[in-house]
C-alpha atoms as a PDB file:
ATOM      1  CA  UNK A   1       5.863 -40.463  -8.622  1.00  0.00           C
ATOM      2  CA  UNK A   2       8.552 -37.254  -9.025  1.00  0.00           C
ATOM      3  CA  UNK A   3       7.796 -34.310  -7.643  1.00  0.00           C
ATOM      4  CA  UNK A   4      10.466 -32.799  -9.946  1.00  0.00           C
ATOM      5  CA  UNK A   5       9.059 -30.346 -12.018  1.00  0.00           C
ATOM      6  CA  UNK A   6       8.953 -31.083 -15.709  1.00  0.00           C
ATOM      7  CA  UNK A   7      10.316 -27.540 -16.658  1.00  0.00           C
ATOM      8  CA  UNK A   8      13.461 -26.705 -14.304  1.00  0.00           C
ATOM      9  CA  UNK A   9      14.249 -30.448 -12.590  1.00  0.00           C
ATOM     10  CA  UNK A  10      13.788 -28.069  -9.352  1.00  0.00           C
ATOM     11  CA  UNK A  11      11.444 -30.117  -6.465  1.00  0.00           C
ATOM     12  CA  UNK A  12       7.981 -28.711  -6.594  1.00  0.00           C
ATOM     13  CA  UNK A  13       6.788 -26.683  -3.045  1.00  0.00           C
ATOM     14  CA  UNK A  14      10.091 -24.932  -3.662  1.00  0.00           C
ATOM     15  CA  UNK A  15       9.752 -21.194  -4.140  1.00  0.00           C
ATOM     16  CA  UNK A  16      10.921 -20.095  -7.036  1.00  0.00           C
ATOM     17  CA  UNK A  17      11.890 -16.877  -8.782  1.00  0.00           C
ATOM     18  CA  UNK A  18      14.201 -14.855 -11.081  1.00  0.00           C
ATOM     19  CA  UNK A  19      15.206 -11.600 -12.888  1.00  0.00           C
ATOM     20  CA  UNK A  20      12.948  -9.657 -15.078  1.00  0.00           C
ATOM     21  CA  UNK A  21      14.717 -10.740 -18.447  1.00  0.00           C
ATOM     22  CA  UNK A  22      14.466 -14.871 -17.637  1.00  0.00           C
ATOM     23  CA  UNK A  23      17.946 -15.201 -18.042  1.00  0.00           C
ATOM     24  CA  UNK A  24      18.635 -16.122 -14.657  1.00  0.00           C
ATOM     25  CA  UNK A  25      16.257 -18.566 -12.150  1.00  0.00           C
ATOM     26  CA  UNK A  26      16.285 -19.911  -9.073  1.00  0.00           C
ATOM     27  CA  UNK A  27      14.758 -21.879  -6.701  1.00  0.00           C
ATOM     28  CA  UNK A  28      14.170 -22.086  -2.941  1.00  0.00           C
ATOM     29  CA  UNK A  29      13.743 -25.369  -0.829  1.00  0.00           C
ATOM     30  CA  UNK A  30      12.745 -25.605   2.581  1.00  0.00           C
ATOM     31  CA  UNK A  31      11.524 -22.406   5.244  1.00  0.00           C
ATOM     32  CA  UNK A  32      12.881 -19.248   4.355  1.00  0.00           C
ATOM     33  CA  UNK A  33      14.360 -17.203   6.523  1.00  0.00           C
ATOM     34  CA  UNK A  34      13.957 -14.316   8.526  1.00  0.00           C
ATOM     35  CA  UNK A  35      12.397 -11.184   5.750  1.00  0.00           C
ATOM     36  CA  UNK A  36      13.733  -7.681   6.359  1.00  0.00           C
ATOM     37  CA  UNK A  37      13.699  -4.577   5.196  1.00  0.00           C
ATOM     38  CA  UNK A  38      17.092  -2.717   4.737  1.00  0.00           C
ATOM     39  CA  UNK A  39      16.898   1.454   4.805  1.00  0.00           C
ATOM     40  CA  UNK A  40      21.098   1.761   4.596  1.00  0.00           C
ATOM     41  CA  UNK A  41      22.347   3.870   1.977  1.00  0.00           C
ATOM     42  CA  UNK A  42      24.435   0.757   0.716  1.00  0.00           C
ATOM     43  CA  UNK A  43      20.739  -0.987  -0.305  1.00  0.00           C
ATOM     44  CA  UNK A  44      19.201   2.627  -1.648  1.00  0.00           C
ATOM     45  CA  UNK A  45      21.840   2.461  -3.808  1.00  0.00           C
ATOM     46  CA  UNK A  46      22.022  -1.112  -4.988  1.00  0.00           C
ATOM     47  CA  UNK A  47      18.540  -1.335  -5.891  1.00  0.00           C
ATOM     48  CA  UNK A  48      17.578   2.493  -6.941  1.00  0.00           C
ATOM     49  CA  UNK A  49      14.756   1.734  -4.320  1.00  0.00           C
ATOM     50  CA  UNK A  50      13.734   3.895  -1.370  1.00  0.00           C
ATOM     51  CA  UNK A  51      14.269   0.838   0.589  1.00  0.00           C
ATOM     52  CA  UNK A  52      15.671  -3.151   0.164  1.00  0.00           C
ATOM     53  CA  UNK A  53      13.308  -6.308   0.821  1.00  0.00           C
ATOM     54  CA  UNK A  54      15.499  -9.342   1.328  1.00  0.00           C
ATOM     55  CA  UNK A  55      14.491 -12.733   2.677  1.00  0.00           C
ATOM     56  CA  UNK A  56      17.520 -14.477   4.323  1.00  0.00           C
ATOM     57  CA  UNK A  57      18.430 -18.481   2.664  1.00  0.00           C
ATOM     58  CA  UNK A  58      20.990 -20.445   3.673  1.00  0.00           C
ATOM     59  CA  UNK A  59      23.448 -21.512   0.879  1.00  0.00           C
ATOM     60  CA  UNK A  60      22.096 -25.233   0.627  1.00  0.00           C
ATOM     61  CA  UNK A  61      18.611 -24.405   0.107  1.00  0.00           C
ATOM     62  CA  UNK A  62      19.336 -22.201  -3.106  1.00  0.00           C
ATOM     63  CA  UNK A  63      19.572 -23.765  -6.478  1.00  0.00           C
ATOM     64  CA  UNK A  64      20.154 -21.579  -9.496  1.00  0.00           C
ATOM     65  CA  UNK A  65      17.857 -23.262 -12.431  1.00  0.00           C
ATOM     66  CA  UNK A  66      19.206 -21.319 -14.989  1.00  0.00           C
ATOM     67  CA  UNK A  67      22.196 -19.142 -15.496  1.00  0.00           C
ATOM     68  CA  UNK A  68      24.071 -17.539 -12.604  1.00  0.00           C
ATOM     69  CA  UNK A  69      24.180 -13.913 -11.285  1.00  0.00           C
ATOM     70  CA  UNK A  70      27.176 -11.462 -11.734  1.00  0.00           C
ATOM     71  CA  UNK A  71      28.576 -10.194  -8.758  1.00  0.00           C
ATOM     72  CA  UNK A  72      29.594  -6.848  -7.214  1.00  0.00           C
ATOM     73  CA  UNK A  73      31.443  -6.755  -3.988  1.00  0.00           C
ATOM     74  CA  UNK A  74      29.799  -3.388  -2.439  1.00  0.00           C
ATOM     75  CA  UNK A  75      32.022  -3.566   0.240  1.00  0.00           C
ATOM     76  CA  UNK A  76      34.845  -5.274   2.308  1.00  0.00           C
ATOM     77  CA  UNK A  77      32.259  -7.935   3.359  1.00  0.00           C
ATOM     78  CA  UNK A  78      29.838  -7.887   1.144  1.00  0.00           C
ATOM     79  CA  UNK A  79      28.884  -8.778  -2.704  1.00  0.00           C
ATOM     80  CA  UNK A  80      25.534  -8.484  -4.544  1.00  0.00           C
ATOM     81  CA  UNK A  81      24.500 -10.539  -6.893  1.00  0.00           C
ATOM     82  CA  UNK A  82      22.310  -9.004 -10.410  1.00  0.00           C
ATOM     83  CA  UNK A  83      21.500 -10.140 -13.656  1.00  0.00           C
ATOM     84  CA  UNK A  84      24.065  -9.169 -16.164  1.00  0.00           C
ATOM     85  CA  UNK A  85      21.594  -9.302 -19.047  1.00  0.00           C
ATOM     86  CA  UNK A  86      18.743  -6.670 -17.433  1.00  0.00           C
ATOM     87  CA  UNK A  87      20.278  -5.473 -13.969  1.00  0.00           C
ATOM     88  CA  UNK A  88      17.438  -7.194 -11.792  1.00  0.00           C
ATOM     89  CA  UNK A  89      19.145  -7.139  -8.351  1.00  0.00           C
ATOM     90  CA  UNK A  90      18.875 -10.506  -6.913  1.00  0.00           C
ATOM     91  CA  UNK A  91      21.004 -11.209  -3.723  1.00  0.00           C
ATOM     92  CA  UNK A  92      23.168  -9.585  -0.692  1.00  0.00           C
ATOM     93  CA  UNK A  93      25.961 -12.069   0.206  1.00  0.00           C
ATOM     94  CA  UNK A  94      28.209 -11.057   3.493  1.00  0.00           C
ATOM     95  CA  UNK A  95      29.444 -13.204   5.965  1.00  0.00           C
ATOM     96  CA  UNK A  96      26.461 -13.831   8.028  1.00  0.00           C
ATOM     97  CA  UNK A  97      25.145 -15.328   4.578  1.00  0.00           C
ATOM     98  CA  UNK A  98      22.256 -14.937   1.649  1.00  0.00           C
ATOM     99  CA  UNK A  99      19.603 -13.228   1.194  1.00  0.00           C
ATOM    100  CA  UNK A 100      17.401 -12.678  -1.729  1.00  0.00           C
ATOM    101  CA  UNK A 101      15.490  -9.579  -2.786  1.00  0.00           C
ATOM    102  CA  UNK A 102      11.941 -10.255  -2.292  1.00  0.00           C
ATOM    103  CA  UNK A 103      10.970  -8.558  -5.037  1.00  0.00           C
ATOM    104  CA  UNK A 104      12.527 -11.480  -7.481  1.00  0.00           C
ATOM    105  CA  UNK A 105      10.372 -14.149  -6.508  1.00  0.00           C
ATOM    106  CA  UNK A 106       7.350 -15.492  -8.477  1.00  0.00           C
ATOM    107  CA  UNK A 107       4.898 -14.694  -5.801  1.00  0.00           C
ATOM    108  CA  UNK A 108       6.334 -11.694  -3.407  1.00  0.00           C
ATOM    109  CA  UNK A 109       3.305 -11.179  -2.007  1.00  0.00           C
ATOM    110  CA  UNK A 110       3.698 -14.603   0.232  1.00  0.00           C
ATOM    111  CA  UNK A 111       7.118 -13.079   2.162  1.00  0.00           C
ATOM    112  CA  UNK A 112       6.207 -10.301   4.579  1.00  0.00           C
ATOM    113  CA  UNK A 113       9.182  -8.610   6.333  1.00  0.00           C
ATOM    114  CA  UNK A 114       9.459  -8.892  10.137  1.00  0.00           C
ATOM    115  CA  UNK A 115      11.872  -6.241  10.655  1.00  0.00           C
ATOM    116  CA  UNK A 116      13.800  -3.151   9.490  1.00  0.00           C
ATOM    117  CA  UNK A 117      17.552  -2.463   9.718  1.00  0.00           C
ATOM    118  CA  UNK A 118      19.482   0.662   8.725  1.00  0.00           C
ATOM    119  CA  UNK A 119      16.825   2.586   9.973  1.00  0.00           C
ATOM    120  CA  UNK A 120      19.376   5.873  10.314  1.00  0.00           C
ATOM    121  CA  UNK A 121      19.025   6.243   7.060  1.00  0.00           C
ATOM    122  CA  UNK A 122      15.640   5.711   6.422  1.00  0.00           C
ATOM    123  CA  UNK A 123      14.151   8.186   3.975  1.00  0.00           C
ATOM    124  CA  UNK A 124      11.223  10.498   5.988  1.00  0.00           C
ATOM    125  CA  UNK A 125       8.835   9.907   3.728  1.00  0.00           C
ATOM    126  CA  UNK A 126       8.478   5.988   3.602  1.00  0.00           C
ATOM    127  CA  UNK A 127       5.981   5.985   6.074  1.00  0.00           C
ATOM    128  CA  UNK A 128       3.707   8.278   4.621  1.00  0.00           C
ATOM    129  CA  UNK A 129       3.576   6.138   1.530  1.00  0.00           C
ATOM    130  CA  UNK A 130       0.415   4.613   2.176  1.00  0.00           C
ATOM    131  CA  UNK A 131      -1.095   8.616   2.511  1.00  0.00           C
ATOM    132  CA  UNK A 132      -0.645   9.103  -1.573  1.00  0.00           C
ATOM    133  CA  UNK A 133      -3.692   8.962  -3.882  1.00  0.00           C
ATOM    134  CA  UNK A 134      -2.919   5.590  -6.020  1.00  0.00           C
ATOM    135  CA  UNK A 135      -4.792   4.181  -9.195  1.00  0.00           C
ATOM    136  CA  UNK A 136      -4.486   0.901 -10.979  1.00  0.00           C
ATOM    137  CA  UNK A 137      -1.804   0.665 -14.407  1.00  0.00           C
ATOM    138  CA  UNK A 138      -5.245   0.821 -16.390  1.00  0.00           C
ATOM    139  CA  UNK A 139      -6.816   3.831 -14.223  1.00  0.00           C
ATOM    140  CA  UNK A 140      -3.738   5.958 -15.691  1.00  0.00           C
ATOM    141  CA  UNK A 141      -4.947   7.515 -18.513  1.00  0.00           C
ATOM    142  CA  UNK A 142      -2.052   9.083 -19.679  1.00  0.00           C
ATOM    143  CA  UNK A 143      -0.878   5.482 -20.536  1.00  0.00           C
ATOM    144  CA  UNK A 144      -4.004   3.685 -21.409  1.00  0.00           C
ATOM    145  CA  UNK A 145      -3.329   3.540 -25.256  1.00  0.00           C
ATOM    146  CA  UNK A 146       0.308   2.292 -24.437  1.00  0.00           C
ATOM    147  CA  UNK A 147      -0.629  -0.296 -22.128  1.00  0.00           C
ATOM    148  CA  UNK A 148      -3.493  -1.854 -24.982  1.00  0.00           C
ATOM    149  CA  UNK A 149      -1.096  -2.458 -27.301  1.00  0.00           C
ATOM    150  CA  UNK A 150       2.487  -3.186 -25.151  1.00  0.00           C
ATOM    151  CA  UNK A 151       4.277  -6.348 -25.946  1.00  0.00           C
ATOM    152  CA  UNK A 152       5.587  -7.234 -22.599  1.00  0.00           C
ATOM    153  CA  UNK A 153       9.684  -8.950 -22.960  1.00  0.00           C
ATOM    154  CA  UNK A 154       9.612  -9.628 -19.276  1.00  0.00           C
ATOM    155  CA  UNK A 155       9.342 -13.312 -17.786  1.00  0.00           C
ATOM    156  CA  UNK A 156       6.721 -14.295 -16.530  1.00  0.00           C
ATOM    157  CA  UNK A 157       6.207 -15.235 -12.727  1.00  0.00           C
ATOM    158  CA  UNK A 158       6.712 -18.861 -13.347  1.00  0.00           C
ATOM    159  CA  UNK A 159       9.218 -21.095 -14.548  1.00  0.00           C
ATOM    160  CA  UNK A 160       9.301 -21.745 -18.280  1.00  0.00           C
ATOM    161  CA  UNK A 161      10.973 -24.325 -20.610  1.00  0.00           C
ATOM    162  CA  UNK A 162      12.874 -21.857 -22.847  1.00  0.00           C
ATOM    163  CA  UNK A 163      13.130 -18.388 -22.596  1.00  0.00           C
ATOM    164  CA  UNK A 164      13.134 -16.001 -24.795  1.00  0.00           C
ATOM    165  CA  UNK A 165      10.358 -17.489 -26.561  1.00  0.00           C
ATOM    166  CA  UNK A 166      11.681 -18.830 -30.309  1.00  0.00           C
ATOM    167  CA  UNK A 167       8.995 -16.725 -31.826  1.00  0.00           C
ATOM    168  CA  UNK A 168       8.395 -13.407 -30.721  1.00  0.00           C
ATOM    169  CA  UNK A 169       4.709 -13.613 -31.395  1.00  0.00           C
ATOM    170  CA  UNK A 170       4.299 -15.868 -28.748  1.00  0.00           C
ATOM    171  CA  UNK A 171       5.446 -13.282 -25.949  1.00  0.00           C
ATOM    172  CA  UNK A 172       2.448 -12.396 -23.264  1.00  0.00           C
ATOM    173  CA  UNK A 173       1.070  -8.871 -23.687  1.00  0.00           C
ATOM    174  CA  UNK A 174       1.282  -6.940 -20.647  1.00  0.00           C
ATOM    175  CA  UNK A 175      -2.505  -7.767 -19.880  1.00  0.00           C
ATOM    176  CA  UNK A 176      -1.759 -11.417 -19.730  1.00  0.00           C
ATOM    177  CA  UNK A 177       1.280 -11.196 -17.479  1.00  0.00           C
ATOM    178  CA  UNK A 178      -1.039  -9.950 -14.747  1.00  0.00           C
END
């Protein structure tokens, strides 16, 4: 018995992932590396973010399952890797290797960062974050009506056969990509 998956040809257990359009996926074999969190002004920048999650790979265990990133060399020694079709950042290449921005794969939730670097530019309010009032997408109610009737165009956190769907009716609304 494979344990191929019927939609990618990627080995199942792998972790998988991709940019918020579906044009590009990839797929992770093996332990993953160390998970950081980058506070240098090089990462603010490259992913609009207050901060960067990566989780470092080594070259052998990533397999792109469908397209391939565009590349901008941020520096000397480094190039990051994005989706040309929607801008989803998805890697920091430099000569100590790859990483991948957390954020990209299916389920996030399982990589929790071990360290932080670039701390001297950390912004002084990213530890406070936790200290603002939150509510849920549906508590908002300045966006309830929105949110009933969205048609979500994002991918979905799992591989798929074909993407974009042949017929648009068939997208996910935004409840069912929960």
């Amino acid at each position: 018995m494979s344990d191929a998956s019927p939609l990618t040809g990627t080995r199942t257990g792998a972790r998988t992932g991709g940019c918020q359009c579906g044009a590009i996926r990839f797929a992770v074999s093996g332990s993953l590396g160390q998970a950081s969190i980058c506070h240098c002004r090089m990462c603010q920048k490259a992913l609009g973010n207050f901060f960067a999650p990566f989780v470092s790979v080594t070259a052998e265990q990533l397999a792109w399952t469908r397209g391939q990133p565009r590349y901008f060399r941020s520096s000397s020694d480094m190039r990051r890797g994005f989706c040309g079709s929607c801008g989803t950042p998805l890697t920091y290449e430099a000569s100590e290797g790859i990483a991948l921005a957390i954020g990209a794969f299916d389920e996030p939730k399982a990589i929790v960062p071990t360290i932080q670097f670039g701390t001297e530019s950390k912004l002084p309010y990213v530890d406070r974050l936790h200290c603002l009032p939150g509510m849920t997408t549906e508590e908002d109610p300045d966006i309830a009506d929105i949110i009933e009737n969205l048609v979500c165009y994002q991918h979905p956190d799992h591989d798929t056969r074909d993407w974009p769907p042949l017929d648009e009716d068939s997208r996910p609304s935004a409840k069912e990509m929960k």
